[in-house]
PDB file of N, CA and C in Angstrom:
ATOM      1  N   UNK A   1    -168.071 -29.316  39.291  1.00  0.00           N
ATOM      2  CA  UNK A   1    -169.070 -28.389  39.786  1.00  0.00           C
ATOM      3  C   UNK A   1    -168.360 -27.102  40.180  1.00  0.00           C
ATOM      4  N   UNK A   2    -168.934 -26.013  39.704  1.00  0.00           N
ATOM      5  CA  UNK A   2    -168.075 -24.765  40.288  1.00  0.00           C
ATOM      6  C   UNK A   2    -168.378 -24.148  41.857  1.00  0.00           C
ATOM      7  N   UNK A   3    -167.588 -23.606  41.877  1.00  0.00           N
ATOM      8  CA  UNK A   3    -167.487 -23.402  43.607  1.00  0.00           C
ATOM      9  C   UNK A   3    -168.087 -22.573  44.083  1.00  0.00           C
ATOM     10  N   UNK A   4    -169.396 -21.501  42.779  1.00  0.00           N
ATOM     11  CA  UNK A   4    -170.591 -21.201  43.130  1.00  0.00           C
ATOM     12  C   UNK A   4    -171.850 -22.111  43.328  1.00  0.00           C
ATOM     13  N   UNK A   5    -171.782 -23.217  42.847  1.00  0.00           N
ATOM     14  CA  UNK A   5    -172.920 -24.055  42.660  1.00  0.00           C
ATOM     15  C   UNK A   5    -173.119 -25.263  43.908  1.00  0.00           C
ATOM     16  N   UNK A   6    -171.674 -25.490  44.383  1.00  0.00           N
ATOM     17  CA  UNK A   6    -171.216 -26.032  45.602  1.00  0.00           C
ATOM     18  C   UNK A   6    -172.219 -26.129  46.346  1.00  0.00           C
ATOM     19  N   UNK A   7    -172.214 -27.462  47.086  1.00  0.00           N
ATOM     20  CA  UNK A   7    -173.700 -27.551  48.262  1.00  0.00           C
ATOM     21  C   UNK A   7    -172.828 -28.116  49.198  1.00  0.00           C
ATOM     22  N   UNK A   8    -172.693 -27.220  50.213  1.00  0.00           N
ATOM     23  CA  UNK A   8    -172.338 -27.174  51.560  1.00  0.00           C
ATOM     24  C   UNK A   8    -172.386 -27.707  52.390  1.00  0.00           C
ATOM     25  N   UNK A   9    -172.104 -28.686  53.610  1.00  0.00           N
ATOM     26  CA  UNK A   9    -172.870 -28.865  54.719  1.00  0.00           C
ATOM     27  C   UNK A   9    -172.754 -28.313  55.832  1.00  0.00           C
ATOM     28  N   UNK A  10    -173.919 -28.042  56.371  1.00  0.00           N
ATOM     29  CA  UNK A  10    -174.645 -27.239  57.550  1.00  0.00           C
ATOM     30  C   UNK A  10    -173.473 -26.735  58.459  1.00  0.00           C
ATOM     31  N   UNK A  11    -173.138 -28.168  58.714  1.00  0.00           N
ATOM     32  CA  UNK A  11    -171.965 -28.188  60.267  1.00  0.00           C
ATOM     33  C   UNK A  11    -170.501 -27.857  59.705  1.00  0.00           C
ATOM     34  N   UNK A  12    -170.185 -27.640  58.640  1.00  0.00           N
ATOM     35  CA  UNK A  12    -168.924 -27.063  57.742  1.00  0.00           C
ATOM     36  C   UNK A  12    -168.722 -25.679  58.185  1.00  0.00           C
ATOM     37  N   UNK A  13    -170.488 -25.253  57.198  1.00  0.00           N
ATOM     38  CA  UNK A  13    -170.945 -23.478  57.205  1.00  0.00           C
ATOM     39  C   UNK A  13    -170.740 -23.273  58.852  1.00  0.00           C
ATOM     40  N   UNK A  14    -171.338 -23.648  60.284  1.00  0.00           N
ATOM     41  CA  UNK A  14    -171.215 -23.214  61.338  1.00  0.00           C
ATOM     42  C   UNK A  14    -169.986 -23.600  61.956  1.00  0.00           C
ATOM     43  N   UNK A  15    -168.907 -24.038  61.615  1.00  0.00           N
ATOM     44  CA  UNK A  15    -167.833 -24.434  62.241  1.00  0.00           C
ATOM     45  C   UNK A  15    -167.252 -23.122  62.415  1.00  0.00           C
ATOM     46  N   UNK A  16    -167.401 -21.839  61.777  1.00  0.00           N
ATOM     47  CA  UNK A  16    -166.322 -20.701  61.814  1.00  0.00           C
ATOM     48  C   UNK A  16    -167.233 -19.658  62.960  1.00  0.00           C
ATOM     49  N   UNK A  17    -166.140 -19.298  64.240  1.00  0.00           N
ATOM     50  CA  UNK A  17    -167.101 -18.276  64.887  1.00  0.00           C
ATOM     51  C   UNK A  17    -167.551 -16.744  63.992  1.00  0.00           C
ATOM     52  N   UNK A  18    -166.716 -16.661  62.990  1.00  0.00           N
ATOM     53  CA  UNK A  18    -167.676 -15.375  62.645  1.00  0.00           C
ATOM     54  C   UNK A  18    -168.877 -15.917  61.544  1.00  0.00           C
ATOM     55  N   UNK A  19    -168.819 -16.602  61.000  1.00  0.00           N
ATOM     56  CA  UNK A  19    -170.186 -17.432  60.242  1.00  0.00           C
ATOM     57  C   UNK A  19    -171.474 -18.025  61.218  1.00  0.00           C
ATOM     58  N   UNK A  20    -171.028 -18.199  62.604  1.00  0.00           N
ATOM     59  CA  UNK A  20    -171.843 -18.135  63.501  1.00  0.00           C
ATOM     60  C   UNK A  20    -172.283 -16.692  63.698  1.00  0.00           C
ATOM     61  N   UNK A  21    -171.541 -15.793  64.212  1.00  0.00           N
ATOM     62  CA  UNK A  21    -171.788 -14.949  64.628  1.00  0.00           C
ATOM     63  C   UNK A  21    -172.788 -13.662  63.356  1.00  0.00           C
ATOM     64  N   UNK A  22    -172.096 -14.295  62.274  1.00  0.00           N
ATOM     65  CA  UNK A  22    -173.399 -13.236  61.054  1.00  0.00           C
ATOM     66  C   UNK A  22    -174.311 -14.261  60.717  1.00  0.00           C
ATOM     67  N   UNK A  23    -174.374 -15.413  60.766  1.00  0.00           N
ATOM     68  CA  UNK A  23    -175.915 -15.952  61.743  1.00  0.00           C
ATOM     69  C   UNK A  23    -176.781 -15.237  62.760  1.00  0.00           C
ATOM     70  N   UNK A  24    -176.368 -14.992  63.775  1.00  0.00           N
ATOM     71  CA  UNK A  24    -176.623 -14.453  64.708  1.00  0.00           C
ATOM     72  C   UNK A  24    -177.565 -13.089  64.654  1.00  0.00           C
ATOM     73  N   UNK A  25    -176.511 -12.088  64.089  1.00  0.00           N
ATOM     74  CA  UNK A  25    -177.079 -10.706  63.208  1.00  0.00           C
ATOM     75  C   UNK A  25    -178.095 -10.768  62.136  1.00  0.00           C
ATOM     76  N   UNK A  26    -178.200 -11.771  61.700  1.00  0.00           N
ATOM     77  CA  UNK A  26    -179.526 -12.004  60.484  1.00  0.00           C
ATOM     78  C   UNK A  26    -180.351 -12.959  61.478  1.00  0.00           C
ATOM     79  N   UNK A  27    -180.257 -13.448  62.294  1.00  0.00           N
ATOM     80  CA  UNK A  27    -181.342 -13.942  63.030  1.00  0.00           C
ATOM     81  C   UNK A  27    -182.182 -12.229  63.805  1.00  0.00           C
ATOM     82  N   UNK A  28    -181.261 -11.879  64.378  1.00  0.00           N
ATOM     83  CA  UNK A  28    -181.681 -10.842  64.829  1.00  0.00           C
ATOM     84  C   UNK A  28    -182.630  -9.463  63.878  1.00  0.00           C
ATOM     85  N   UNK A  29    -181.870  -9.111  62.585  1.00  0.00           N
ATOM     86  CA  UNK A  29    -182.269  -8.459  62.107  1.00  0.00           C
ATOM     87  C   UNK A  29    -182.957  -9.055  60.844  1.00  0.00           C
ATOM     88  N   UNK A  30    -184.382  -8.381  60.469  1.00  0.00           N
ATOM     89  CA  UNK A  30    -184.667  -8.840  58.908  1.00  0.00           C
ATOM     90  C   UNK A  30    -183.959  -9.419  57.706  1.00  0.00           C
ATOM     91  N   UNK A  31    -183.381  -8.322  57.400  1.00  0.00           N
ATOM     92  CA  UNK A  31    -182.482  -8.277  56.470  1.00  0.00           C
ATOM     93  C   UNK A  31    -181.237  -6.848  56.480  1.00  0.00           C
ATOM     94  N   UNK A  32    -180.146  -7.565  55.858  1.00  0.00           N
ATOM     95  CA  UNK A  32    -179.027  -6.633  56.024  1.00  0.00           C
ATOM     96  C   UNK A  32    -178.116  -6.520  55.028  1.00  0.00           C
ATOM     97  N   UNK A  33    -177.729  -5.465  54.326  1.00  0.00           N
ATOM     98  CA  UNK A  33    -177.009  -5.385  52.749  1.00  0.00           C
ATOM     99  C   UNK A  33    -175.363  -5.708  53.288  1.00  0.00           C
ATOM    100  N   UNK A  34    -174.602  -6.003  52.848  1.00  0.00           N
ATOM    101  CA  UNK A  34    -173.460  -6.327  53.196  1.00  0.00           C
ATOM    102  C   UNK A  34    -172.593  -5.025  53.554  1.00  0.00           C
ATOM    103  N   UNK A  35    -173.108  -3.728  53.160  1.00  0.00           N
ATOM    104  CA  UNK A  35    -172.523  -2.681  53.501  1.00  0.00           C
ATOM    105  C   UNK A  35    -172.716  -2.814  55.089  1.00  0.00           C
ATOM    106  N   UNK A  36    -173.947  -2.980  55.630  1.00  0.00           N
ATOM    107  CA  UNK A  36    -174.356  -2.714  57.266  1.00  0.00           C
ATOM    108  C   UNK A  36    -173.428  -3.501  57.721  1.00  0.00           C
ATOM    109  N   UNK A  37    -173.170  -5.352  57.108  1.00  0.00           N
ATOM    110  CA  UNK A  37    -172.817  -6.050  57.763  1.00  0.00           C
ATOM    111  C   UNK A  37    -171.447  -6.416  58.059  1.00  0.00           C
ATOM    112  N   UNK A  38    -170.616  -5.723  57.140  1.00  0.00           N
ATOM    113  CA  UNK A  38    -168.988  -5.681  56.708  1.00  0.00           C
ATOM    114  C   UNK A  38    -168.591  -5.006  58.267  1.00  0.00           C
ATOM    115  N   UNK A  39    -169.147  -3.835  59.091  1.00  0.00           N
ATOM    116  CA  UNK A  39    -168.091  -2.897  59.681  1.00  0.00           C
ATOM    117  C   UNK A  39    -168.159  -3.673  60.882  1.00  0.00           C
ATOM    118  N   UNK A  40    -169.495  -4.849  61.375  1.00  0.00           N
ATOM    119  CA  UNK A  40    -169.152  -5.823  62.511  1.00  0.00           C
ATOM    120  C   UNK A  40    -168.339  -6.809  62.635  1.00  0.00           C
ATOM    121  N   UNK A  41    -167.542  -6.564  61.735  1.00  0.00           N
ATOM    122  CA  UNK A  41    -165.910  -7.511  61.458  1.00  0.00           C
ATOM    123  C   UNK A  41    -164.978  -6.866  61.257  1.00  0.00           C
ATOM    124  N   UNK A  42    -163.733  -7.403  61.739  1.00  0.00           N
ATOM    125  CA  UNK A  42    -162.741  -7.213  61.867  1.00  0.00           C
ATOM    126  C   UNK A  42    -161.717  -7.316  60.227  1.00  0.00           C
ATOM    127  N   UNK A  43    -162.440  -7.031  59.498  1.00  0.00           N
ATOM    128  CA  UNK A  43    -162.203  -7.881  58.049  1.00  0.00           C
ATOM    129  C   UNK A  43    -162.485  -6.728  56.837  1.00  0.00           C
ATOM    130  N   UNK A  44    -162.360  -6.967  55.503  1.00  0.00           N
ATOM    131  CA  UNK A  44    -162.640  -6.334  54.190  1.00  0.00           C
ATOM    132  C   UNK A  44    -163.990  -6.781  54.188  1.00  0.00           C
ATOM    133  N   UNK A  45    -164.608  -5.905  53.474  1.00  0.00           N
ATOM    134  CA  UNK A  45    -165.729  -6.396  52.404  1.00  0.00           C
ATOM    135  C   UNK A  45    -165.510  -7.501  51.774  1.00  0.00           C
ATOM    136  N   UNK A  46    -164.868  -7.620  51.258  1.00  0.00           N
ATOM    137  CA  UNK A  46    -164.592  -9.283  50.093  1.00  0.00           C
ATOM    138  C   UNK A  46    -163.906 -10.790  51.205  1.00  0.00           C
ATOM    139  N   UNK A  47    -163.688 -10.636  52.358  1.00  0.00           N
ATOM    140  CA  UNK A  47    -163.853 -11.585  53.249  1.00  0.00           C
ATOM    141  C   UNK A  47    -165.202 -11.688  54.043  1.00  0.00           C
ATOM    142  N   UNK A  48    -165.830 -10.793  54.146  1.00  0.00           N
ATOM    143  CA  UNK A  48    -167.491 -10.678  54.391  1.00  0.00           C
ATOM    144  C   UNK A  48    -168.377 -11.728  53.427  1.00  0.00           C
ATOM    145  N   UNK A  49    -167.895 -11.262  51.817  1.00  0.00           N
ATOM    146  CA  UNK A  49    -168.826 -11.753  51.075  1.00  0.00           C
ATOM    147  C   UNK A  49    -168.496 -13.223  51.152  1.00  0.00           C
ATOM    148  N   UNK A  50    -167.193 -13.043  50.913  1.00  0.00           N
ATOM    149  CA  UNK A  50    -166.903 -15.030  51.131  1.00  0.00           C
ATOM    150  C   UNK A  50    -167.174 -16.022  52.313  1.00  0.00           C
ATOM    151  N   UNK A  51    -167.444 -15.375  53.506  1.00  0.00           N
ATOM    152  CA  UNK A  51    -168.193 -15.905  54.376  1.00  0.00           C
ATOM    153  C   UNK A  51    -169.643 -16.001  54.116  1.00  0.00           C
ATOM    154  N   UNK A  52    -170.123 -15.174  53.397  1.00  0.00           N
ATOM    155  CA  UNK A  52    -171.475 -14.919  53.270  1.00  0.00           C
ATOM    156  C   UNK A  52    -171.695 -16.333  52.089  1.00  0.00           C
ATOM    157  N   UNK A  53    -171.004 -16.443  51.315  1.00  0.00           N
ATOM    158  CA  UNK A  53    -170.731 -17.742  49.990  1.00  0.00           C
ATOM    159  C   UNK A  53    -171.112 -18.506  50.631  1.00  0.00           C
ATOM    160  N   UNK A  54    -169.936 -19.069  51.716  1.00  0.00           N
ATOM    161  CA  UNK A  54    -170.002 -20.252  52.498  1.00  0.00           C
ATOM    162  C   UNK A  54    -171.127 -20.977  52.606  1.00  0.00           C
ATOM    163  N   UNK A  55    -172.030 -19.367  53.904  1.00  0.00           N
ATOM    164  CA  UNK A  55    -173.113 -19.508  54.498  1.00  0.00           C
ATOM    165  C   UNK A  55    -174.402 -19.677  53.071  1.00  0.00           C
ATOM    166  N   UNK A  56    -174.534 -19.353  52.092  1.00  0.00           N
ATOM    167  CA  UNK A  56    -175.446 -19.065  51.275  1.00  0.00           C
ATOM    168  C   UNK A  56    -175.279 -21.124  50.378  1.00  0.00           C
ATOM    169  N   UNK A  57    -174.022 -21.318  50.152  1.00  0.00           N
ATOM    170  CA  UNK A  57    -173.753 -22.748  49.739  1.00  0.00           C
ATOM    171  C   UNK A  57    -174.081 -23.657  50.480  1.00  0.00           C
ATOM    172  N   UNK A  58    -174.448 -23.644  51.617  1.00  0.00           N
ATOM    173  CA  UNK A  58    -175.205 -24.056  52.944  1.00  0.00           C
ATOM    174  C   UNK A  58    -176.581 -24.396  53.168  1.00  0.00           C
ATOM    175  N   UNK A  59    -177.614 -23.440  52.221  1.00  0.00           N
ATOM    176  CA  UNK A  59    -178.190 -22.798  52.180  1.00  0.00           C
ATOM    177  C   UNK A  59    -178.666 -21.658  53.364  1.00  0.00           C
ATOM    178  N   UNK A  60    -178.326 -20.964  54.144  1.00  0.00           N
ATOM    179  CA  UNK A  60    -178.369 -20.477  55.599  1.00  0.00           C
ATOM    180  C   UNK A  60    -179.058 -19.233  55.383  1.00  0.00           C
ATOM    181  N   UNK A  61    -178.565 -18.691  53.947  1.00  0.00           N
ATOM    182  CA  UNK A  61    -178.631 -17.544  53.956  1.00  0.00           C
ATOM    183  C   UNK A  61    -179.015 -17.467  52.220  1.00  0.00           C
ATOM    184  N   UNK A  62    -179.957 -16.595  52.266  1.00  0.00           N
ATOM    185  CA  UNK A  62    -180.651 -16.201  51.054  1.00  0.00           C
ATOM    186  C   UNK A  62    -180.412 -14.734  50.745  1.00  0.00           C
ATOM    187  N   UNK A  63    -180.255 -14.241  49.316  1.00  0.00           N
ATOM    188  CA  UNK A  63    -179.894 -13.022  49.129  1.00  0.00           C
ATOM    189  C   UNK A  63    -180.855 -12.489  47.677  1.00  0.00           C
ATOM    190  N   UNK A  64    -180.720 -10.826  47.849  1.00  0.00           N
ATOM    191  CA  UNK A  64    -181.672 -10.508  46.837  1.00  0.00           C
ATOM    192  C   UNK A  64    -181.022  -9.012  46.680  1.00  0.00           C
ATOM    193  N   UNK A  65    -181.106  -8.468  45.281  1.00  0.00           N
ATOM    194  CA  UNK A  65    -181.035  -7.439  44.660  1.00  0.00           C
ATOM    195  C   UNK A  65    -181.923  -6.593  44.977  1.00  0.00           C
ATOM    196  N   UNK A  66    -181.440  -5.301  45.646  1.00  0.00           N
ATOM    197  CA  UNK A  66    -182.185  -4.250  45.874  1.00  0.00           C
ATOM    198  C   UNK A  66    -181.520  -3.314  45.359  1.00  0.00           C
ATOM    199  N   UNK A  67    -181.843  -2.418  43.986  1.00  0.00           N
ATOM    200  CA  UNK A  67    -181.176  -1.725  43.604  1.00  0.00           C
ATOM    201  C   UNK A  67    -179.504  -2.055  43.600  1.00  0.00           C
ATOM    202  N   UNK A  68    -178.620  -1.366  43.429  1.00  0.00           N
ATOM    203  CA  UNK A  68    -177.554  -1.854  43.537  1.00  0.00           C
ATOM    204  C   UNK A  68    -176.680  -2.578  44.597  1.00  0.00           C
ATOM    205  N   UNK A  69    -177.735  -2.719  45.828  1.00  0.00           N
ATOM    206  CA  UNK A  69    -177.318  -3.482  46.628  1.00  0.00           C
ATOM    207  C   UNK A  69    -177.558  -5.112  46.958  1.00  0.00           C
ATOM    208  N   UNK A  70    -177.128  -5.629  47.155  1.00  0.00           N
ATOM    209  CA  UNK A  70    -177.135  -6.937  47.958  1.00  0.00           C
ATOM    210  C   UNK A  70    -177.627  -7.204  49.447  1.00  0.00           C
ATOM    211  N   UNK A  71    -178.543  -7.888  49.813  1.00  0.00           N
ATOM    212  CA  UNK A  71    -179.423  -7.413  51.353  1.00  0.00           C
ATOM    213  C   UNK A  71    -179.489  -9.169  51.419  1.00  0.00           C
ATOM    214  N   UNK A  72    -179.254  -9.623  52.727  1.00  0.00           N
ATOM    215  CA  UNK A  72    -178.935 -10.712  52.999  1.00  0.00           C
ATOM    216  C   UNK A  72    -180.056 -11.108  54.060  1.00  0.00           C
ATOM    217  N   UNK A  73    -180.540 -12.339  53.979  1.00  0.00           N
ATOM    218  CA  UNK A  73    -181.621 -12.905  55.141  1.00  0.00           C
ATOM    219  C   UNK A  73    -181.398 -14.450  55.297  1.00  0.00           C
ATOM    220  N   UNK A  74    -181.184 -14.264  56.823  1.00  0.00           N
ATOM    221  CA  UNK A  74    -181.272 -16.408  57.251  1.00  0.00           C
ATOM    222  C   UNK A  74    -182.313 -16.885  56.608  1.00  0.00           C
ATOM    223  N   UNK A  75    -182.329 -18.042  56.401  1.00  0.00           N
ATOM    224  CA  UNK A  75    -182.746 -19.212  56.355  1.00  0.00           C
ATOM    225  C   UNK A  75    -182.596 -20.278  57.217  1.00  0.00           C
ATOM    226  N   UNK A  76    -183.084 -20.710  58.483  1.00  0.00           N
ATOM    227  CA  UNK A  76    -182.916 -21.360  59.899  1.00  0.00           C
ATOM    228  C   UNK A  76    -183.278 -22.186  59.273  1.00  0.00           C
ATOM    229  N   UNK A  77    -184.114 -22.898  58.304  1.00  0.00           N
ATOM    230  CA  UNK A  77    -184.401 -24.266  58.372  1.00  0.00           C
ATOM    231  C   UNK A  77    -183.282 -25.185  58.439  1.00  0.00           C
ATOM    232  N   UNK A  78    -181.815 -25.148  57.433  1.00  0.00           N
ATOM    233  CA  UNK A  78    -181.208 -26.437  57.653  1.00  0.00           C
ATOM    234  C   UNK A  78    -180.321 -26.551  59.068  1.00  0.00           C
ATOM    235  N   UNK A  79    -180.825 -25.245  60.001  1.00  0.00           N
ATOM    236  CA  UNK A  79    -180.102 -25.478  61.233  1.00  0.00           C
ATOM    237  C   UNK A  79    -180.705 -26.731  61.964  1.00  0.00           C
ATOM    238  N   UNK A  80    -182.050 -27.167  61.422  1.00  0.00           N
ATOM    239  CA  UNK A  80    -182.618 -28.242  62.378  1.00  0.00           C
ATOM    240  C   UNK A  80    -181.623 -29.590  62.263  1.00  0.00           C
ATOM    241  N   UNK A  81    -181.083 -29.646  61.346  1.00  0.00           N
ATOM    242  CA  UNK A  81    -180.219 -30.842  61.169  1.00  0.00           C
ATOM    243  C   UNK A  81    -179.433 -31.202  62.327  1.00  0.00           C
ATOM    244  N   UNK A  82    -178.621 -29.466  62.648  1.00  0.00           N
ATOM    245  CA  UNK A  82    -178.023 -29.215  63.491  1.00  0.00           C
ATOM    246  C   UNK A  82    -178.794 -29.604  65.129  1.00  0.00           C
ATOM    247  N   UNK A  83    -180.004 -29.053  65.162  1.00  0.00           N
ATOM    248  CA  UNK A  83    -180.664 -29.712  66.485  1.00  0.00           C
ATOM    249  C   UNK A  83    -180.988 -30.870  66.663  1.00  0.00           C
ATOM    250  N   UNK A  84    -181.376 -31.399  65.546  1.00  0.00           N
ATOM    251  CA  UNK A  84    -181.459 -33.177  65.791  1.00  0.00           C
ATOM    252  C   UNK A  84    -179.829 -33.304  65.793  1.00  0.00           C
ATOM    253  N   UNK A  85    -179.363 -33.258  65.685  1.00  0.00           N
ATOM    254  CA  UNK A  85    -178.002 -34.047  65.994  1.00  0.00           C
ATOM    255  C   UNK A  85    -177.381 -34.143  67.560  1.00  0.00           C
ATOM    256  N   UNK A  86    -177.624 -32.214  68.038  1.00  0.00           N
ATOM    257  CA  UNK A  86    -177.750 -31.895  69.146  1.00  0.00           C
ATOM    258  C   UNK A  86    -178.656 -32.596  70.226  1.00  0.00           C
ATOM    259  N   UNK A  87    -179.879 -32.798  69.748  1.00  0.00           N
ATOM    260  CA  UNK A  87    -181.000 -33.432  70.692  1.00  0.00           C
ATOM    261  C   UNK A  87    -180.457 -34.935  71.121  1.00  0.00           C
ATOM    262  N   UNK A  88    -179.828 -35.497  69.754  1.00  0.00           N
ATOM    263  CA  UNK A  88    -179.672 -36.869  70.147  1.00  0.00           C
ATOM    264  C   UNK A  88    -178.660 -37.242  71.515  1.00  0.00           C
ATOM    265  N   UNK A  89    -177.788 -36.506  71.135  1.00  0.00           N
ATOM    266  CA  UNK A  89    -176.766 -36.048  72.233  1.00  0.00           C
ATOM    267  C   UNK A  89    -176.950 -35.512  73.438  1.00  0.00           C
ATOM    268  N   UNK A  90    -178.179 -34.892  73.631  1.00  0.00           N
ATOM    269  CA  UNK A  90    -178.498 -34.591  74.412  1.00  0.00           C
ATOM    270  C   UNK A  90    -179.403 -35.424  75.137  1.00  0.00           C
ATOM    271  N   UNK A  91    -180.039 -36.613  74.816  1.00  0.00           N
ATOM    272  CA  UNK A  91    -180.678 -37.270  75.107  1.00  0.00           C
ATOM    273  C   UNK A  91    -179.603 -38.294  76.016  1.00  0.00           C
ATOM    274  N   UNK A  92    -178.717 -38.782  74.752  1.00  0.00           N
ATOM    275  CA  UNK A  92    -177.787 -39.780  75.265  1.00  0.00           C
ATOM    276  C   UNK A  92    -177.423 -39.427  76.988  1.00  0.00           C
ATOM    277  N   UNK A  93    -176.591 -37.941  76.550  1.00  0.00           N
ATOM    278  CA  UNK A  93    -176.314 -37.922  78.110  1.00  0.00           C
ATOM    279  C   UNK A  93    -176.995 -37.441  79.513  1.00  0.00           C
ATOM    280  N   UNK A  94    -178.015 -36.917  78.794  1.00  0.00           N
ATOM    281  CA  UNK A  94    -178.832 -37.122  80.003  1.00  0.00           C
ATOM    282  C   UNK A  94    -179.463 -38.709  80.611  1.00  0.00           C
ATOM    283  N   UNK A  95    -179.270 -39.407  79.390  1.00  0.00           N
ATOM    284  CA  UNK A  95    -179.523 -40.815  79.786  1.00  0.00           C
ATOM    285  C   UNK A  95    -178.617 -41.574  80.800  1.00  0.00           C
ATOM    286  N   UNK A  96    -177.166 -41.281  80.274  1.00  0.00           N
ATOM    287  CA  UNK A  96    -176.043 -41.855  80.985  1.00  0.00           C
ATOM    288  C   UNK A  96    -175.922 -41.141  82.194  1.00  0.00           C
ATOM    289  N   UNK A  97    -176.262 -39.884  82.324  1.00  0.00           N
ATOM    290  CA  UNK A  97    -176.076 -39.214  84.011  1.00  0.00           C
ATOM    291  C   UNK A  97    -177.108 -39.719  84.639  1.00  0.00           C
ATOM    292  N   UNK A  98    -178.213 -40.038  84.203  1.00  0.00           N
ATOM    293  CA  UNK A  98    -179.309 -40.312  85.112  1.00  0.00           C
ATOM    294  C   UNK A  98    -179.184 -42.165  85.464  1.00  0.00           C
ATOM    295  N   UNK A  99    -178.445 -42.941  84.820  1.00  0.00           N
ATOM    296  CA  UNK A  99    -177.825 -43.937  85.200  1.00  0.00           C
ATOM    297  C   UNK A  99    -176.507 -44.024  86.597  1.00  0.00           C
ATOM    298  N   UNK A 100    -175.702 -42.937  86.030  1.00  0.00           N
ATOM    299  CA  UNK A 100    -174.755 -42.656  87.088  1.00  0.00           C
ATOM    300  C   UNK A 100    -175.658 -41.951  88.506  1.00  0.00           C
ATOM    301  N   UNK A 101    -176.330 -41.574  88.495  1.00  0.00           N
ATOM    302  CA  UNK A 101    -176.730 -41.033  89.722  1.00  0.00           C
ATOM    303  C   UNK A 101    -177.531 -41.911  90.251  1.00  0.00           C
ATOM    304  N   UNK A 102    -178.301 -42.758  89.514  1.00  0.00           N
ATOM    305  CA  UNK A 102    -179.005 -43.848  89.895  1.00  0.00           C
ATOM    306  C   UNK A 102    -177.781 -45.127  90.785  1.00  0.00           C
ATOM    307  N   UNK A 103    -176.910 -45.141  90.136  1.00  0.00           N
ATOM    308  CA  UNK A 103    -175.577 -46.274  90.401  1.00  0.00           C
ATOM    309  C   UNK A 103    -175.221 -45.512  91.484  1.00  0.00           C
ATOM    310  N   UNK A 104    -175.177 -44.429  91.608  1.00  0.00           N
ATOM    311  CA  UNK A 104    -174.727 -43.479  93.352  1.00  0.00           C
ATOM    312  C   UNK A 104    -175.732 -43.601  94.029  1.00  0.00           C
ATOM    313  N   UNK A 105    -176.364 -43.663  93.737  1.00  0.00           N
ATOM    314  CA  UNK A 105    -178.013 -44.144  94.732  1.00  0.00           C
ATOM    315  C   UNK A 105    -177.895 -45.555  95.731  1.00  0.00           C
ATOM    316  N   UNK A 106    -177.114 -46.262  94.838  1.00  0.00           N
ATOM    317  CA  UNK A 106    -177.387 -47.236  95.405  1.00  0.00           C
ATOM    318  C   UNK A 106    -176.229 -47.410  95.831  1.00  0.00           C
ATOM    319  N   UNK A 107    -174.570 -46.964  95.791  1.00  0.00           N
ATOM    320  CA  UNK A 107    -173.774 -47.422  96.598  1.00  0.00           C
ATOM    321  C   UNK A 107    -173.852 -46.248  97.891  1.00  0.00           C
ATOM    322  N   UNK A 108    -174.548 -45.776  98.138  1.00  0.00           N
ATOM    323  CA  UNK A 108    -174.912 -44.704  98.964  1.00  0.00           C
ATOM    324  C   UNK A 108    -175.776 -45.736  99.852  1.00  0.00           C
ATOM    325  N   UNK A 109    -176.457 -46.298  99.187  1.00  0.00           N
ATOM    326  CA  UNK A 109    -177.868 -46.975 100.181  1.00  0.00           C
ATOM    327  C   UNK A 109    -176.974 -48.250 100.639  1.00  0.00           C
ATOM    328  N   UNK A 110    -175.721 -48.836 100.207  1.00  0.00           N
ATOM    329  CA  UNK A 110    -175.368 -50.227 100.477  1.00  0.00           C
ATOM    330  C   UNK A 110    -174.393 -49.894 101.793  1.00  0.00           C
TER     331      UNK A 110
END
């Protein structure tokens, strides 16, 4: 399979803080051509786009031809993966603290 066609997973694509962070900027904004989005990094254009790969092999991020440009927009849906995974975890330990405080409850009361 070539390493354009590549299918990603979710928690791969968000492991890098700047792939989070141009998440972030396309959550915020509509859409953004890679010219806007290159100068909020510390980086080239062609390390932009390859983050942008990552994120797009992911599916995170969807892209479209506007005239000779390239204009980039999230796609949040496969972040839910990411929140159910989060939720579960979050469940767990709110489960286990509310056990521990319950177990302090009672060597408190003995």
């Amino acid at each position: 399979m070539s390493q354009s066609l590549a299918v990603r997973d979710v928690f791969d694509a968000i492991a890098d803080p700047t792939r989070r962070q141009m998440i972030h900027l396309l959550a915020v904004a509509e859409e953004l051509p890679l010219h806007e989005l290159t100068p909020k990094f510390n980086m080239g254009r062609t390390a932009v786009s390859k983050h942008l790969t990552v994120l797009k092999q992911a599916d995170l991020v969807h892209d479209r031809k506007v005239g000779r440009e390239t204009r980039y927009r999230l796609n949040a849906a496969p972040l839910r993966e990411v929140q159910d995974w989060v939720a579960f975890y979050d469940k767990f330990w709110r489960s286990n603290l509310m056990r521990l405080g319950e177990l302090l409850e009672e060597e408190e009361e003995e």
